[in-house]
C-alpha atoms as a PDB file:
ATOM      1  CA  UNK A   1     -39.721  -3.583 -49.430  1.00  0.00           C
ATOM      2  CA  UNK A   2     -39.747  -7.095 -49.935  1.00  0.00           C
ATOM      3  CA  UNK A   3     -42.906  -9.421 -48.335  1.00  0.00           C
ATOM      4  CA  UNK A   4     -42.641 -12.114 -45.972  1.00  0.00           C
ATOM      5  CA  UNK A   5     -42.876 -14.830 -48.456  1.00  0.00           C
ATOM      6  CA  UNK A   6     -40.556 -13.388 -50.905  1.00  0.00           C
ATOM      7  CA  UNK A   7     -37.646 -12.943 -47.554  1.00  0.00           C
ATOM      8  CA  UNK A   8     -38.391 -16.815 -47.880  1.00  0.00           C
ATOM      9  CA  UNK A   9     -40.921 -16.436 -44.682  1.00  0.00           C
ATOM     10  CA  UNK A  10     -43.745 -18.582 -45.669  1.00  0.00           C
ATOM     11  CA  UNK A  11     -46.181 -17.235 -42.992  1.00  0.00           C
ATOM     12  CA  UNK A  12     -49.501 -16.533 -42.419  1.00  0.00           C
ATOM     13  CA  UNK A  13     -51.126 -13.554 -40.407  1.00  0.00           C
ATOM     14  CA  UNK A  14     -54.368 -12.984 -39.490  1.00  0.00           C
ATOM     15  CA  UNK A  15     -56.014  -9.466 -37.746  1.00  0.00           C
ATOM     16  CA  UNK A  16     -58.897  -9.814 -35.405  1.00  0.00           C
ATOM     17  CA  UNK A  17     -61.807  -7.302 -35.040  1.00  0.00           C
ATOM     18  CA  UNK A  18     -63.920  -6.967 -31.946  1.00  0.00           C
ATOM     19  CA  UNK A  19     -66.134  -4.736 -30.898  1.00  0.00           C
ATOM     20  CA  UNK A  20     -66.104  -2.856 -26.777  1.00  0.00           C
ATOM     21  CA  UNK A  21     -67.919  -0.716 -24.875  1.00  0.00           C
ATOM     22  CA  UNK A  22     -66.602   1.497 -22.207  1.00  0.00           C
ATOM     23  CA  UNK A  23     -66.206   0.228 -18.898  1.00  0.00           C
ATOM     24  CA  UNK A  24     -69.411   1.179 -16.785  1.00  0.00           C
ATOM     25  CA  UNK A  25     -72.009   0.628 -19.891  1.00  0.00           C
ATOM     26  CA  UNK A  26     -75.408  -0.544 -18.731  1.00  0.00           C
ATOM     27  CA  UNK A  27     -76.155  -4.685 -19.371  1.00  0.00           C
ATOM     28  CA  UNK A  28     -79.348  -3.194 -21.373  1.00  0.00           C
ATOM     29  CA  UNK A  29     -76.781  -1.627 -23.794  1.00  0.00           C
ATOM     30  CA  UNK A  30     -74.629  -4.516 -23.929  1.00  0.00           C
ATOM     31  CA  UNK A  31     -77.336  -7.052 -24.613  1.00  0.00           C
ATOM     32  CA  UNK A  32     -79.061  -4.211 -27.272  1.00  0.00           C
ATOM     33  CA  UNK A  33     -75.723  -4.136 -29.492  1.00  0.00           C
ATOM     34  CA  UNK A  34     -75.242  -8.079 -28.942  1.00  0.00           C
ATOM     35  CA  UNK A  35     -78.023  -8.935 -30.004  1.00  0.00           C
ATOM     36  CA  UNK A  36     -77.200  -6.460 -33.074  1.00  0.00           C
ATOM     37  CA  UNK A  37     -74.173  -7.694 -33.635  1.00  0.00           C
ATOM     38  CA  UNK A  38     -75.545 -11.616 -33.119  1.00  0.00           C
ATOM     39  CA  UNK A  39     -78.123 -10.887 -36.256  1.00  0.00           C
ATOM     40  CA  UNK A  40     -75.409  -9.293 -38.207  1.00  0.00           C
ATOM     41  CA  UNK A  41     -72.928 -12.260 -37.841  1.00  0.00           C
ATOM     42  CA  UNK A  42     -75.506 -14.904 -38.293  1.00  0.00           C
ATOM     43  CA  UNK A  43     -77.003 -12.951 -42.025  1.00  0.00           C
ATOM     44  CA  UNK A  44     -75.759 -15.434 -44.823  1.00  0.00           C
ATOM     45  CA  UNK A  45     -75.548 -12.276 -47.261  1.00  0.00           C
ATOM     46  CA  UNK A  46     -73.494 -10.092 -45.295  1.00  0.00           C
ATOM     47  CA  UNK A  47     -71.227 -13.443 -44.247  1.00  0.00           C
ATOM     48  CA  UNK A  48     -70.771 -13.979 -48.193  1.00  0.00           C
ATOM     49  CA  UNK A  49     -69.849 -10.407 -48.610  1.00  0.00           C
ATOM     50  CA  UNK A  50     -67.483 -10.597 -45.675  1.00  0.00           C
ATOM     51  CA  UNK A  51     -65.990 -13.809 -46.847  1.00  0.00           C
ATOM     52  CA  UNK A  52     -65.313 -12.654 -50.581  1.00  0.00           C
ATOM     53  CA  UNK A  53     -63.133  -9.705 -49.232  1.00  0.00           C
ATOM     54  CA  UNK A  54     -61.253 -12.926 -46.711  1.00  0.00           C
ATOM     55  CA  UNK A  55     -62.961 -11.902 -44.076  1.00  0.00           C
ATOM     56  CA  UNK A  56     -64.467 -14.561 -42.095  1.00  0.00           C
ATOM     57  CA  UNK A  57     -67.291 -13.625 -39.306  1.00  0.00           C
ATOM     58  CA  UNK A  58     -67.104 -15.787 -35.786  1.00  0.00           C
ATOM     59  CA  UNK A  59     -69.871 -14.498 -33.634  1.00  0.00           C
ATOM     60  CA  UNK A  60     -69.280 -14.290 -30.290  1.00  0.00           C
ATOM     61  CA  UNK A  61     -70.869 -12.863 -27.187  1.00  0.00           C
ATOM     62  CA  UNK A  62     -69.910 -10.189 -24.628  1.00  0.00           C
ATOM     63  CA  UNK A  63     -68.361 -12.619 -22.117  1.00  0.00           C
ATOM     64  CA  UNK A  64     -66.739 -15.015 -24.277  1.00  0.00           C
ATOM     65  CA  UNK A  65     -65.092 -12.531 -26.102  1.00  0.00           C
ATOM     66  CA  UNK A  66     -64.032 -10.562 -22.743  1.00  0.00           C
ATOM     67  CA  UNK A  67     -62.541 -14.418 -22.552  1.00  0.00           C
ATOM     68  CA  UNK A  68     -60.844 -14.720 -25.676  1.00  0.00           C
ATOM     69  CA  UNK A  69     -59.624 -10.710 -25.633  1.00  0.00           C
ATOM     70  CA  UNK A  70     -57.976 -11.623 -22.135  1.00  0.00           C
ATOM     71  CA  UNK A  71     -56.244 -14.856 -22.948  1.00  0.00           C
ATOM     72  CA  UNK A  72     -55.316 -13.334 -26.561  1.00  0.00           C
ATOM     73  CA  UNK A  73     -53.950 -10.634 -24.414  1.00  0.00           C
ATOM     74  CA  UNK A  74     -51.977 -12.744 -21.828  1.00  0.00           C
ATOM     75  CA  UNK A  75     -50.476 -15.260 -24.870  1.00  0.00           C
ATOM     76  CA  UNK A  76     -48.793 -12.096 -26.539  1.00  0.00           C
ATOM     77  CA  UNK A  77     -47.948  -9.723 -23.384  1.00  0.00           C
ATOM     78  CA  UNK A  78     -44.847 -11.359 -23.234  1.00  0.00           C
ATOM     79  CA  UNK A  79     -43.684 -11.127 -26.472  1.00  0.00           C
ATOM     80  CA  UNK A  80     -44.459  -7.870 -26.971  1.00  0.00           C
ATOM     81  CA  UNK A  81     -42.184  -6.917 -23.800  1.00  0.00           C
ATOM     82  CA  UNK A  82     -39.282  -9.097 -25.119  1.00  0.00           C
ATOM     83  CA  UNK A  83     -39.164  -7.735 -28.273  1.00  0.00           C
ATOM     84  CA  UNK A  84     -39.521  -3.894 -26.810  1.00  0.00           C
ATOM     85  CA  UNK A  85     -42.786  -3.092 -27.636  1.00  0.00           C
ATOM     86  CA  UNK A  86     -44.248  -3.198 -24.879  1.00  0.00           C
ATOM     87  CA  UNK A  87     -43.742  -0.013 -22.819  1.00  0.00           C
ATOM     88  CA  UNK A  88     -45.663   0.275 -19.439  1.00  0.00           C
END
């Protein structure tokens, strides 16, 4: 199977990681693994690391990235129902 680029698609994608908890968790367990996470993302080692494999690490917290999930979401809901993927 041919790539993108060689089907003369000269495009670009990109996957994003996040991490969740299930709905209900206590704000003591959120704020525990955010802060986690927060160290994690702000470590200049493990950032190298990350960015030598072309991944690039953007911290952010429980609420802005409840933000960003939802409007991420809402910007690619409708695509994904006009092009049949989409089946609810």
């Amino acid at each position: 199977m041919k790539t993108a680029k060689e089907q003369g698609v000269d495009v670009i994608y990109a996957v994003e990681r996040g991490v969740v908890a299930p709905k209900g968790t206590s704000k003591a367990i959120i704020d525990h693994y955010a802060s986690m996470l927060k160290g994690a993302a702000a470590d200049e080692d493990f950032k190298a690391a990350m960015h030598k494999k072309g991944i690039l690490i953007t911290y952010k917290g429980a609420s802005d990235y409840k933000d960003h999930f939802q409007a991420t979401y809402d910007k690619w809901l409708p695509i994904a129902k006009k092009v049949g993927v989409y089946k609810r």
